[in-house]
PDB file of N, CA and C in Angstrom:
ATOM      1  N   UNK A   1      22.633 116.418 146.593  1.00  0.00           N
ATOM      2  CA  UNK A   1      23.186 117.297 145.606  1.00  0.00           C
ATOM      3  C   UNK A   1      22.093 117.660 144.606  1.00  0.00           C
ATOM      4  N   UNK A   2      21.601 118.778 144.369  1.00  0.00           N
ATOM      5  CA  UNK A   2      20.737 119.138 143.526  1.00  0.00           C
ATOM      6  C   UNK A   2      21.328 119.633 142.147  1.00  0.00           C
ATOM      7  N   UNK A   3      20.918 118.730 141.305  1.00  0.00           N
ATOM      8  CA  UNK A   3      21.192 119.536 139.849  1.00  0.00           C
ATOM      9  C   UNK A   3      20.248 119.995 138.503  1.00  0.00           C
ATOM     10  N   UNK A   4      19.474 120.487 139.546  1.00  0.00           N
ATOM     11  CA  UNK A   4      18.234 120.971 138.866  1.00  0.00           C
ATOM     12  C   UNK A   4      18.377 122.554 138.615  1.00  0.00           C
ATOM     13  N   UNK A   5      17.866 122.536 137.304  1.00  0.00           N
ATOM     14  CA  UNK A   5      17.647 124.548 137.251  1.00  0.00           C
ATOM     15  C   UNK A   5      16.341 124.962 137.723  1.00  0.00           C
ATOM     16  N   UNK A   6      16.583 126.144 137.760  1.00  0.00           N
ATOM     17  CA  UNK A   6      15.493 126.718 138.711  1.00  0.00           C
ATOM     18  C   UNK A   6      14.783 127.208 137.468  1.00  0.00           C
ATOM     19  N   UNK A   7      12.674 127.110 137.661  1.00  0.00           N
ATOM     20  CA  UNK A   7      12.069 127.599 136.814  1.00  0.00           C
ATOM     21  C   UNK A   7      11.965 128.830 137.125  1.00  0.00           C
ATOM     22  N   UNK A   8      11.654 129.336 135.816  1.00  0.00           N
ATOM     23  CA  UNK A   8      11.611 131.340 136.037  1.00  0.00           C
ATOM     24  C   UNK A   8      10.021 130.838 136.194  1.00  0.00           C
ATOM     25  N   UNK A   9       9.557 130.254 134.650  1.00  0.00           N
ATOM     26  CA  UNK A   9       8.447 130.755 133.816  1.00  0.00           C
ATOM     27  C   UNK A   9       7.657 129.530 133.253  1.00  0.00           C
ATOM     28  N   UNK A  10       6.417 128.976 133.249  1.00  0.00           N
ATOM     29  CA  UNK A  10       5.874 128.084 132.741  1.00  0.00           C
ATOM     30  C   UNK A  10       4.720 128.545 131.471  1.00  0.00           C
ATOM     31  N   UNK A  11       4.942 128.910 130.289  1.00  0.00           N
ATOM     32  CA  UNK A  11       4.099 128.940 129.331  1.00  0.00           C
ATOM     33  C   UNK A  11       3.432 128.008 128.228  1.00  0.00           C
ATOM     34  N   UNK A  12       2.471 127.995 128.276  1.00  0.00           N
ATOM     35  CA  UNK A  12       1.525 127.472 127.881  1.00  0.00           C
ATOM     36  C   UNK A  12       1.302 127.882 126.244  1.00  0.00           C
ATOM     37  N   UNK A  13       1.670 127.286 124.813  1.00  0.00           N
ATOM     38  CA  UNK A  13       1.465 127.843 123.598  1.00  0.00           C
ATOM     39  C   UNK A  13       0.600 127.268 122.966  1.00  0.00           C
ATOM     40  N   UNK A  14       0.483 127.614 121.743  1.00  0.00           N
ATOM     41  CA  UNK A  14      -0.646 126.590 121.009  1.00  0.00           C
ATOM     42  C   UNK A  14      -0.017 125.366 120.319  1.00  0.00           C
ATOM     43  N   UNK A  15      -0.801 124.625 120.164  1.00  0.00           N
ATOM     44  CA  UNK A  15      -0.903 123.378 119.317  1.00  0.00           C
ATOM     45  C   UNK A  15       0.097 122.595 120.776  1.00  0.00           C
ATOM     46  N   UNK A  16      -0.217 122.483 121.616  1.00  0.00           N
ATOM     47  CA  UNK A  16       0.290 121.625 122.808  1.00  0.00           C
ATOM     48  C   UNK A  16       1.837 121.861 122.700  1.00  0.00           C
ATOM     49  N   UNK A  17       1.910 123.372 122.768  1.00  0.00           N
ATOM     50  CA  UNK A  17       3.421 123.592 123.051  1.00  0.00           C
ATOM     51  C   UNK A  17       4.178 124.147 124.015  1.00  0.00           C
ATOM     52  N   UNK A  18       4.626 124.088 124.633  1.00  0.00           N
ATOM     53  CA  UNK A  18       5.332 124.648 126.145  1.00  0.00           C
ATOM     54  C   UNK A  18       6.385 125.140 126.048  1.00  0.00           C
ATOM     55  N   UNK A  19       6.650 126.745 126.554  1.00  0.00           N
ATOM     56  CA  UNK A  19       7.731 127.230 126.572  1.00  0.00           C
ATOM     57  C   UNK A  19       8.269 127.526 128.505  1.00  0.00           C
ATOM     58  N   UNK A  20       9.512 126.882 128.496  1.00  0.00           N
ATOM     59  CA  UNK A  20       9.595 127.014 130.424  1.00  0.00           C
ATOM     60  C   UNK A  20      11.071 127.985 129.940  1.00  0.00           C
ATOM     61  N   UNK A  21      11.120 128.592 131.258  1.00  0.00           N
ATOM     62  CA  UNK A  21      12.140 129.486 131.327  1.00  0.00           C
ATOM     63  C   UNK A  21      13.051 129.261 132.401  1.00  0.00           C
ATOM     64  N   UNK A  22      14.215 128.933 132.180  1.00  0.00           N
ATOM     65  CA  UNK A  22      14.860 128.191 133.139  1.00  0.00           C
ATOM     66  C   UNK A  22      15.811 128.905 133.494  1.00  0.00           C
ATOM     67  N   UNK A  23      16.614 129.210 134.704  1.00  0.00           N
ATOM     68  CA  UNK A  23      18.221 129.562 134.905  1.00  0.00           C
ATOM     69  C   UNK A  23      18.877 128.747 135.508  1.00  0.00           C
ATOM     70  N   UNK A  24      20.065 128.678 135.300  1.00  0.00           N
ATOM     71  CA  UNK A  24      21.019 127.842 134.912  1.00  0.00           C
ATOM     72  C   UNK A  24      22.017 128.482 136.330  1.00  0.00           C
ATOM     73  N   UNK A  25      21.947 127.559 137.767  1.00  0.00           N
ATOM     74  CA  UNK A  25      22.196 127.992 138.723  1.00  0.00           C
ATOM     75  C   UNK A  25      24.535 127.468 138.181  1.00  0.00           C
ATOM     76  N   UNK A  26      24.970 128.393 138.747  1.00  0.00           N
ATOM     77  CA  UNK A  26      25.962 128.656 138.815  1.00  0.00           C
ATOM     78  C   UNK A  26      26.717 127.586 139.393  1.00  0.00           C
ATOM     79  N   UNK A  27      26.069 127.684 140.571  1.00  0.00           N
ATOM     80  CA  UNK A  27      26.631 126.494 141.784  1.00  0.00           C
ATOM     81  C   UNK A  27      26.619 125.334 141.629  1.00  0.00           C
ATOM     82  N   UNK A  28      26.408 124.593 140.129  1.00  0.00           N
ATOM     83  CA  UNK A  28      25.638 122.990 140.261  1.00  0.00           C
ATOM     84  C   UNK A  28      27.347 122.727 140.333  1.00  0.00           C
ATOM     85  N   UNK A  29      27.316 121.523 140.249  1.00  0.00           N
ATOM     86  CA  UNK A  29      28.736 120.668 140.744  1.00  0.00           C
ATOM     87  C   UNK A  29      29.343 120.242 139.594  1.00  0.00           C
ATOM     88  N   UNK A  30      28.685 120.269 138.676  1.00  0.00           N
ATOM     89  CA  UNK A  30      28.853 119.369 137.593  1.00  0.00           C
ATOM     90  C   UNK A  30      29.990 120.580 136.961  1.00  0.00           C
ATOM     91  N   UNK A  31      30.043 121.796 137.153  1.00  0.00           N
ATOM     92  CA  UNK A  31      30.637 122.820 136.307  1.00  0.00           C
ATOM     93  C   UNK A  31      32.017 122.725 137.134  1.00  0.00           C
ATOM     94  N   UNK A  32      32.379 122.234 138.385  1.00  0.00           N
ATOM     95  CA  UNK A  32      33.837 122.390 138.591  1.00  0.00           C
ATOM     96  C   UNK A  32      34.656 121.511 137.735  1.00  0.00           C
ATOM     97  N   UNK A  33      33.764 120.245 137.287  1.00  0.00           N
ATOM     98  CA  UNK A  33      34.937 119.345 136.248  1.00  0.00           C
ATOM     99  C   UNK A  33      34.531 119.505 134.658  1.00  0.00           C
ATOM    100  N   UNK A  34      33.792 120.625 134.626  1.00  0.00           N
ATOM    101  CA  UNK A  34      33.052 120.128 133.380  1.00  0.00           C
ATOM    102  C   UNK A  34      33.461 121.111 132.343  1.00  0.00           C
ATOM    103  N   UNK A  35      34.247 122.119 131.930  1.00  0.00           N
ATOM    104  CA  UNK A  35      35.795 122.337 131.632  1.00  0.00           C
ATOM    105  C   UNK A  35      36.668 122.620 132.818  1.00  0.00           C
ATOM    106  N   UNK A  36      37.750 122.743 133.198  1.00  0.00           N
ATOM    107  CA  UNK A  36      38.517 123.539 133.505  1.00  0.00           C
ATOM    108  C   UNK A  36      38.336 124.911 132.542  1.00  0.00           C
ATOM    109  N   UNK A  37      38.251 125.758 132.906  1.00  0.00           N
ATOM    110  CA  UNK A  37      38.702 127.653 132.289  1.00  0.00           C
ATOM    111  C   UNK A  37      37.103 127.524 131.341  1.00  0.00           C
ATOM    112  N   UNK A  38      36.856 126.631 131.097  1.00  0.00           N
ATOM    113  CA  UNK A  38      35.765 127.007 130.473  1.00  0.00           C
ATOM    114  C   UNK A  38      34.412 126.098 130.689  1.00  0.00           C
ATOM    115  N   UNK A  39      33.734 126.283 131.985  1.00  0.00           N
ATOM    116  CA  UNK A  39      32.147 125.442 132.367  1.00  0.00           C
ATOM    117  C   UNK A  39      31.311 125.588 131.858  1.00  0.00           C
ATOM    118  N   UNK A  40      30.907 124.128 131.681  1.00  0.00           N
ATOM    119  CA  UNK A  40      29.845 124.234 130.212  1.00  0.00           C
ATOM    120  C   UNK A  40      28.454 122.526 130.718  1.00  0.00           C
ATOM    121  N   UNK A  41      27.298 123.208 130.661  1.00  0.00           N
ATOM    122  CA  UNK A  41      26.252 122.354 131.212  1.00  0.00           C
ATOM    123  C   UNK A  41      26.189 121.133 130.547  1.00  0.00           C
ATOM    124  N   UNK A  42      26.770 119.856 130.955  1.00  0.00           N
ATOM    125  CA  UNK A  42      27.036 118.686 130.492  1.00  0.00           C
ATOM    126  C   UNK A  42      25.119 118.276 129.730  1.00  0.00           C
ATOM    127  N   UNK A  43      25.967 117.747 128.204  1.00  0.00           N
ATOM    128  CA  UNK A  43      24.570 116.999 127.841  1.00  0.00           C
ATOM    129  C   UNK A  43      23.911 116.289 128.244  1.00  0.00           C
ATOM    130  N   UNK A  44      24.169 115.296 129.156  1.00  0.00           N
ATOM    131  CA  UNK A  44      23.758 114.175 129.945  1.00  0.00           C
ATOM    132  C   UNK A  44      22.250 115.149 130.891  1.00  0.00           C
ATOM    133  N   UNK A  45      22.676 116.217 131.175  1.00  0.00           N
ATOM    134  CA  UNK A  45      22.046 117.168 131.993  1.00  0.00           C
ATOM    135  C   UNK A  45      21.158 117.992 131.771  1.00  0.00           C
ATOM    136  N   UNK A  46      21.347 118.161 130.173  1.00  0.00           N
ATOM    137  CA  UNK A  46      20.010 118.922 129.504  1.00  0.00           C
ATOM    138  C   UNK A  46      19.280 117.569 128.896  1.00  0.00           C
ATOM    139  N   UNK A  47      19.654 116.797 128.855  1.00  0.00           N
ATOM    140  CA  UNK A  47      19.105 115.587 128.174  1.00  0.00           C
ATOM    141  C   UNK A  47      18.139 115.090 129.488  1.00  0.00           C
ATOM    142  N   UNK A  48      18.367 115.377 130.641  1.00  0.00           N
ATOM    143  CA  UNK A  48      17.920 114.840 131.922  1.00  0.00           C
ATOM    144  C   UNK A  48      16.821 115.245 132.158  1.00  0.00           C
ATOM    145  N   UNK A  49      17.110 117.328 132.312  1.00  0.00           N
ATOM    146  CA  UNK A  49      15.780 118.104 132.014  1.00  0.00           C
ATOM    147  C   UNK A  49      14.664 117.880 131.258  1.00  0.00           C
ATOM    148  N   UNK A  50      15.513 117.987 130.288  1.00  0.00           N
ATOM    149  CA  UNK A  50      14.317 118.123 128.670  1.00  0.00           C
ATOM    150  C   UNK A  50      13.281 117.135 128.951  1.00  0.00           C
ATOM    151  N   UNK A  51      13.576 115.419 129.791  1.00  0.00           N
ATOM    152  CA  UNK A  51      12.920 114.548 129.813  1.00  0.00           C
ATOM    153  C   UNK A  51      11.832 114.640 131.006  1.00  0.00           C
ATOM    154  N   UNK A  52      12.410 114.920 132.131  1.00  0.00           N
ATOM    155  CA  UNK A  52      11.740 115.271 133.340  1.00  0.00           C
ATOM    156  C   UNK A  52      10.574 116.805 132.895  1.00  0.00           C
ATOM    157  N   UNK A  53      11.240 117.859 132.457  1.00  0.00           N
ATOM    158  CA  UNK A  53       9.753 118.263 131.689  1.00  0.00           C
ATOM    159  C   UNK A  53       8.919 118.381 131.452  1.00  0.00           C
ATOM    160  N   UNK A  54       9.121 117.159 130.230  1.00  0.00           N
ATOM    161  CA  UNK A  54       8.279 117.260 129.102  1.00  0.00           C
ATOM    162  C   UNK A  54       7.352 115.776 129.911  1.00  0.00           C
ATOM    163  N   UNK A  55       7.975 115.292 130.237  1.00  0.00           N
ATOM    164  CA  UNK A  55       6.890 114.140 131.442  1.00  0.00           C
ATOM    165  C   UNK A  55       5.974 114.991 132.032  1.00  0.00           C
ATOM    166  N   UNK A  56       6.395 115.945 133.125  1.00  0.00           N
ATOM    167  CA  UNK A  56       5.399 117.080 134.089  1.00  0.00           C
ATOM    168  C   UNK A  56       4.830 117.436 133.213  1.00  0.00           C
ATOM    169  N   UNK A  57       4.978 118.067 131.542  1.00  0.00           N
ATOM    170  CA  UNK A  57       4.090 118.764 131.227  1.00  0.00           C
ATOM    171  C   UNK A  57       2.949 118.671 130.566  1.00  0.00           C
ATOM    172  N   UNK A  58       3.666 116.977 130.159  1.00  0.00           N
ATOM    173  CA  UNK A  58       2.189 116.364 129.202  1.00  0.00           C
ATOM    174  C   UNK A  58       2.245 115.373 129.956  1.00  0.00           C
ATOM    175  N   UNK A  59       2.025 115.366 130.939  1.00  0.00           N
ATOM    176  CA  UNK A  59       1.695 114.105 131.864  1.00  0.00           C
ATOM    177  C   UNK A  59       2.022 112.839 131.259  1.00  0.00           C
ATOM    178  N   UNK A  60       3.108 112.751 130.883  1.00  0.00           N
ATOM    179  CA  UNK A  60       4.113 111.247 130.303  1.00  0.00           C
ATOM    180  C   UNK A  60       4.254 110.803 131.729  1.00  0.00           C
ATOM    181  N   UNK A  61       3.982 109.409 131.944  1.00  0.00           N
ATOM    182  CA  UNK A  61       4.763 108.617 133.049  1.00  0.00           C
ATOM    183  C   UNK A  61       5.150 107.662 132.664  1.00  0.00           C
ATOM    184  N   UNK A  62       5.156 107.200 131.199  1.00  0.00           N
ATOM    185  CA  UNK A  62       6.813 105.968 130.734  1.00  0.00           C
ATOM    186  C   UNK A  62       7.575 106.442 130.713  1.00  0.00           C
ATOM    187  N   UNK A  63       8.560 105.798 130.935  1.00  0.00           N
ATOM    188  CA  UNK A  63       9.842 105.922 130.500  1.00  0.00           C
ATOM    189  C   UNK A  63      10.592 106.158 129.222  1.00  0.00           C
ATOM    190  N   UNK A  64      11.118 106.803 129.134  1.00  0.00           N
ATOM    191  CA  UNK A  64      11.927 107.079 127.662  1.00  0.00           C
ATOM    192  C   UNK A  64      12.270 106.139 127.163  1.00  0.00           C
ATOM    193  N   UNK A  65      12.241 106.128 125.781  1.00  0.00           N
ATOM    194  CA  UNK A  65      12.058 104.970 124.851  1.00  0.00           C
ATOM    195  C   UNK A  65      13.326 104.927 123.833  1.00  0.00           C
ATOM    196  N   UNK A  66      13.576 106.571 123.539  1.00  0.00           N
ATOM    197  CA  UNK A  66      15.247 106.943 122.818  1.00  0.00           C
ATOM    198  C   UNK A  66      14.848 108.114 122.358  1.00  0.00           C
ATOM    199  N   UNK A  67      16.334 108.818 122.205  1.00  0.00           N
ATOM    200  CA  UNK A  67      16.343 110.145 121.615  1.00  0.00           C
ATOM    201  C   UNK A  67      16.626 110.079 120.529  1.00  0.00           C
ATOM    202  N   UNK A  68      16.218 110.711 119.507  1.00  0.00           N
ATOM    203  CA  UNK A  68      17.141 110.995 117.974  1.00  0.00           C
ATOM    204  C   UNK A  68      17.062 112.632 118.150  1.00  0.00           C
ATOM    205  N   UNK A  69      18.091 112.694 116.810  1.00  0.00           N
ATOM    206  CA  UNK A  69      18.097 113.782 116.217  1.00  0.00           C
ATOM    207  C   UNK A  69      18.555 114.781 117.266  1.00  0.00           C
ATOM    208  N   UNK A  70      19.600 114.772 118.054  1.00  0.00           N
ATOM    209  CA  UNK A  70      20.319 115.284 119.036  1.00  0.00           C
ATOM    210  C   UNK A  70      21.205 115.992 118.594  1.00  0.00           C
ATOM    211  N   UNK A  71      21.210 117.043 119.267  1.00  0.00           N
ATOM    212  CA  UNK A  71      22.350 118.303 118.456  1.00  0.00           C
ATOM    213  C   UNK A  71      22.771 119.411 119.585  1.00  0.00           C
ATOM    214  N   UNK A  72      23.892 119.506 119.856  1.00  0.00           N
ATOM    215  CA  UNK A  72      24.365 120.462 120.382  1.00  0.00           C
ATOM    216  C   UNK A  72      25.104 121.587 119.647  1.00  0.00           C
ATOM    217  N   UNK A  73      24.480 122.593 119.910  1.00  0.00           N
ATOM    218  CA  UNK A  73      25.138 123.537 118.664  1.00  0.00           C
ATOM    219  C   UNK A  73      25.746 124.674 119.603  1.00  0.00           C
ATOM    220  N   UNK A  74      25.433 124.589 120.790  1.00  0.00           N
ATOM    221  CA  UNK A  74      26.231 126.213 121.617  1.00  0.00           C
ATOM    222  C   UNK A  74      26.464 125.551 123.088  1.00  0.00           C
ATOM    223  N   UNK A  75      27.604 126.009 123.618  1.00  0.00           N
ATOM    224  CA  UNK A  75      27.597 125.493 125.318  1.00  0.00           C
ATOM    225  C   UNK A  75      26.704 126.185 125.740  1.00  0.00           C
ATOM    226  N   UNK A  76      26.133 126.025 127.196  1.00  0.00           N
ATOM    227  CA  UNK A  76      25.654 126.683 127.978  1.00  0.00           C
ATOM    228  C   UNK A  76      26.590 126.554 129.761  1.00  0.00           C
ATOM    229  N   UNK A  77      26.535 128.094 129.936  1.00  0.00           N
ATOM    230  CA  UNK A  77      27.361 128.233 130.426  1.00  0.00           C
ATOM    231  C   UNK A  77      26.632 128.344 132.124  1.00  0.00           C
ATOM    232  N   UNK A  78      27.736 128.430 133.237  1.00  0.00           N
ATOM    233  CA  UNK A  78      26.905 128.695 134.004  1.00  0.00           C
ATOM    234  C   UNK A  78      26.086 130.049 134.491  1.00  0.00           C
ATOM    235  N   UNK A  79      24.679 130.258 135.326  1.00  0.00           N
ATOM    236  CA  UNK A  79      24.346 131.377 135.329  1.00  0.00           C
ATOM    237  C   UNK A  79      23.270 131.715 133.809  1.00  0.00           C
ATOM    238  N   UNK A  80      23.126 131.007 133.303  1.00  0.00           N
ATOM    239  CA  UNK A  80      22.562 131.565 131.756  1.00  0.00           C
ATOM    240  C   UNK A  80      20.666 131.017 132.484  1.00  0.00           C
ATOM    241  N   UNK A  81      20.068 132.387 131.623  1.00  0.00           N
ATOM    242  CA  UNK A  81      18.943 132.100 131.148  1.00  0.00           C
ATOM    243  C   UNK A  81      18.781 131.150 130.164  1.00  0.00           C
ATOM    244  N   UNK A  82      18.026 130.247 130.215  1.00  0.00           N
ATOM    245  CA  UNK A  82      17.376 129.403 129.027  1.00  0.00           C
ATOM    246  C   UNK A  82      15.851 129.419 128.952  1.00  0.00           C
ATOM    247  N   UNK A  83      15.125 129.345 127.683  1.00  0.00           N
ATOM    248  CA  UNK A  83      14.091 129.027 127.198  1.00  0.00           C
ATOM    249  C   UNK A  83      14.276 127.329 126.377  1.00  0.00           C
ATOM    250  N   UNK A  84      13.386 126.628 127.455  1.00  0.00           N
ATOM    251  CA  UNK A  84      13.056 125.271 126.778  1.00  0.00           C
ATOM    252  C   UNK A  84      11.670 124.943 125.914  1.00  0.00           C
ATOM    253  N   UNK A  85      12.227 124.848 124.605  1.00  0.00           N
ATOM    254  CA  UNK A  85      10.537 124.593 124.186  1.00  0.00           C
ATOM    255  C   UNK A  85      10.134 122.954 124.172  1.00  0.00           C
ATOM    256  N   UNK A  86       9.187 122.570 124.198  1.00  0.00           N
ATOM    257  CA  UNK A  86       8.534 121.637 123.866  1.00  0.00           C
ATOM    258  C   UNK A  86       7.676 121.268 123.248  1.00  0.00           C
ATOM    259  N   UNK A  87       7.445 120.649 122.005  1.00  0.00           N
ATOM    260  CA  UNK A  87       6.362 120.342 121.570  1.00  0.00           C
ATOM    261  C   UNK A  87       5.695 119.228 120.864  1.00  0.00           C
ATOM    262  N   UNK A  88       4.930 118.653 121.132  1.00  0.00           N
ATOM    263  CA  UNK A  88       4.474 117.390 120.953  1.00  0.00           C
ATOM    264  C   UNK A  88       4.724 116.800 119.298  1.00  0.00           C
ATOM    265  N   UNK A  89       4.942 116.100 118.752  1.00  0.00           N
ATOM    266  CA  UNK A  89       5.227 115.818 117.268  1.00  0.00           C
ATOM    267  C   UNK A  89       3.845 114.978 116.868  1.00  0.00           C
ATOM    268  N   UNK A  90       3.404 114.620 115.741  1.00  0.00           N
ATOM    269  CA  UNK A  90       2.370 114.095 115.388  1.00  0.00           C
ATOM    270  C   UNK A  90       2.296 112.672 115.649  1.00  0.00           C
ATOM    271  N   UNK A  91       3.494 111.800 115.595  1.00  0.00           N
ATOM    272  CA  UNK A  91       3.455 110.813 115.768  1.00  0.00           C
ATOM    273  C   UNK A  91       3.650 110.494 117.409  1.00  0.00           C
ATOM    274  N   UNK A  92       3.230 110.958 118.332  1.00  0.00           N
ATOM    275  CA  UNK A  92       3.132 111.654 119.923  1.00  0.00           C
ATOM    276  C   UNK A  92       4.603 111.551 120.732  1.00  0.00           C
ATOM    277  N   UNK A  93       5.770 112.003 119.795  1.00  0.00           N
ATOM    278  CA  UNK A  93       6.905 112.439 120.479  1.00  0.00           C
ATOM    279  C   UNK A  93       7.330 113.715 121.004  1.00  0.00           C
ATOM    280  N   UNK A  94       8.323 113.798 121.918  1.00  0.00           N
ATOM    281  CA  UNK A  94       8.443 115.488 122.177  1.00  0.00           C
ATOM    282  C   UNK A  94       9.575 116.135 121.707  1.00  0.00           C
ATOM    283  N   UNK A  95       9.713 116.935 120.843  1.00  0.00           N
ATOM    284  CA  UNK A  95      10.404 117.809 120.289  1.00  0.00           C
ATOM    285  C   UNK A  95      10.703 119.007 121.455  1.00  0.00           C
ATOM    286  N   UNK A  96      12.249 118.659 121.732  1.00  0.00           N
ATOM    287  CA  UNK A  96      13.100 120.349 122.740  1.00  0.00           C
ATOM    288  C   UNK A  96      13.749 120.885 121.878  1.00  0.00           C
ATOM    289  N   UNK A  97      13.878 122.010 122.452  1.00  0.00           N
ATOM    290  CA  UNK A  97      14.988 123.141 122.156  1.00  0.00           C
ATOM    291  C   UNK A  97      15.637 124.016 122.900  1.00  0.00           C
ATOM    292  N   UNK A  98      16.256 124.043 123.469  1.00  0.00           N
ATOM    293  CA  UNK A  98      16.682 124.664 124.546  1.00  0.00           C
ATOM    294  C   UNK A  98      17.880 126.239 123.662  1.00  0.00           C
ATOM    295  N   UNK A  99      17.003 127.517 124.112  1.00  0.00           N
ATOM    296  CA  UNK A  99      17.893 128.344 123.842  1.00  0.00           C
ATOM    297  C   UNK A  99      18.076 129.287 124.566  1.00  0.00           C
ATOM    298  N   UNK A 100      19.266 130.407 124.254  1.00  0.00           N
ATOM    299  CA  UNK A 100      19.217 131.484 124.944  1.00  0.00           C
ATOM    300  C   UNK A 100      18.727 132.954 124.128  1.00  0.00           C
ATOM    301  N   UNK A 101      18.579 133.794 125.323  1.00  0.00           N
ATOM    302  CA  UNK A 101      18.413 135.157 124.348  1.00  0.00           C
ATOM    303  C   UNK A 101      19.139 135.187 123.429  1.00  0.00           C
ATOM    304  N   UNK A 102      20.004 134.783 123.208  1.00  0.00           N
ATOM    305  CA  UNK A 102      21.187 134.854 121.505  1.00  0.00           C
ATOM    306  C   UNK A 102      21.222 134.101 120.579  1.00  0.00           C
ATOM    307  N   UNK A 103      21.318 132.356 121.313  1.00  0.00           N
ATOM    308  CA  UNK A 103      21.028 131.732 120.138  1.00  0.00           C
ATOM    309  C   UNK A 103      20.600 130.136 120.246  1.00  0.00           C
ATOM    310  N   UNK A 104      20.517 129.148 119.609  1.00  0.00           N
ATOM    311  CA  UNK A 104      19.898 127.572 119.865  1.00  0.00           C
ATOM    312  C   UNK A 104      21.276 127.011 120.515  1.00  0.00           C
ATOM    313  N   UNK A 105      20.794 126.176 121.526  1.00  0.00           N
ATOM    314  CA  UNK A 105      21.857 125.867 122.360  1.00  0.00           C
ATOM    315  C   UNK A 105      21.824 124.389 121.239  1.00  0.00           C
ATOM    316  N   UNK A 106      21.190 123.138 122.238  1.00  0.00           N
ATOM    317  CA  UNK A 106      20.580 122.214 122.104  1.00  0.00           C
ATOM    318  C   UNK A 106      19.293 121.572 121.785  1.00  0.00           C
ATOM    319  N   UNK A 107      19.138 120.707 121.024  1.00  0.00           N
ATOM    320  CA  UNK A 107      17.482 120.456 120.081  1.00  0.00           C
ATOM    321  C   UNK A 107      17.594 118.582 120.147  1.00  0.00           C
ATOM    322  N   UNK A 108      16.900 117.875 120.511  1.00  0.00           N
ATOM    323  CA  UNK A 108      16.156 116.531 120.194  1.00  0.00           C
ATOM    324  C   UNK A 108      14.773 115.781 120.009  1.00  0.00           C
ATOM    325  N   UNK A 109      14.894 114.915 120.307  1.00  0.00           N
ATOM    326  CA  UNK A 109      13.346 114.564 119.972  1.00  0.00           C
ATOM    327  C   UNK A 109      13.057 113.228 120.818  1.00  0.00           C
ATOM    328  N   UNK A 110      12.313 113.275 122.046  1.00  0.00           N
ATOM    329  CA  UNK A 110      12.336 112.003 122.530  1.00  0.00           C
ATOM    330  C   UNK A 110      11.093 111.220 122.605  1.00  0.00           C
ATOM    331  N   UNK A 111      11.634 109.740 122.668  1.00  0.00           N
ATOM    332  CA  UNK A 111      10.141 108.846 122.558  1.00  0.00           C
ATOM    333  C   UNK A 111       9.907 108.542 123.464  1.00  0.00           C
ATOM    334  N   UNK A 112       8.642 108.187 123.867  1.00  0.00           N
ATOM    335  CA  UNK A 112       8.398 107.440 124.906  1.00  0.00           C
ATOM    336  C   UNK A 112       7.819 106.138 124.999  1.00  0.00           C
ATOM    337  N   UNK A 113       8.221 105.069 125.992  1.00  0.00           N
ATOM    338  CA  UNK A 113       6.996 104.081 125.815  1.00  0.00           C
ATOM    339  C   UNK A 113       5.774 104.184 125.471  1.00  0.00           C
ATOM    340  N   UNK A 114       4.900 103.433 124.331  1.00  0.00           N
ATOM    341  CA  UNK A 114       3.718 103.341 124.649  1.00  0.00           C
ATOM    342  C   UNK A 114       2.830 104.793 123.891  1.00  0.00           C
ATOM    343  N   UNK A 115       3.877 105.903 123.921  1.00  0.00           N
ATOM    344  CA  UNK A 115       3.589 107.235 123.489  1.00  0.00           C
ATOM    345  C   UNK A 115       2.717 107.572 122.196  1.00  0.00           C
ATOM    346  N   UNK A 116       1.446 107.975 122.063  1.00  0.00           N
ATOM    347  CA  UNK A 116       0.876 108.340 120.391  1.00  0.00           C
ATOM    348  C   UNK A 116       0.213 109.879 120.911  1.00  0.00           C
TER     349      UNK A 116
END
């Protein structure tokens, strides 16, 4: 069972920041229980992404250490474009954001083992 989104776009910003462009395949499984009348991309699932990522993109290979500062502010539905940003924090954590052309979906901040 694949529940991965498909990349559009891999960009490269300054100050070690990454913008990926993702769509949000229709078909994942998770959307037949995840409302009834209204399917909506379970957090567990952008929380999954955001981590797998931001590992590929700054070559993290610990393991996650904890998230703070977690916020869901918009569903995402199925079929949607997303832009995930990433960007490294000073104290060497990764700051997401996951939005759409309209507006901030979801935003956290994760640690990693070992991470500076």
């Amino acid at each position: 069972m694949n529940l991965e989104p498909q990349t559009l776009a891999v960009q490269a910003a300054a100050d070690g920041e990454w913008v990926i462009r993702l769509d949000v395949p229709p078909q994942l499984p998770c959307f037949a229980d995840h409302f009834d009348g209204a399917p909506m991309l379970p957090g567990v699932l952008q929380l999954g992404w955001a981590v797998r990522l931001a590992q590929q993109q700054f070559g993290i290979s610990a393991p996650l250490l904890q998230v703070t500062q977690l916020k869901f502010q918009h569903p995402i539905t199925p079929g949607s474009e997303l832009s995930l940003q990433l960007r490294r924090s000073q104290g060497g954590d990764i700051d997401f954001q996951y939005r759409t052309p309209a507006r901030d979906c979801s935003s956290g901040r994760l640690s990693f083992a070992g991470a500076q």
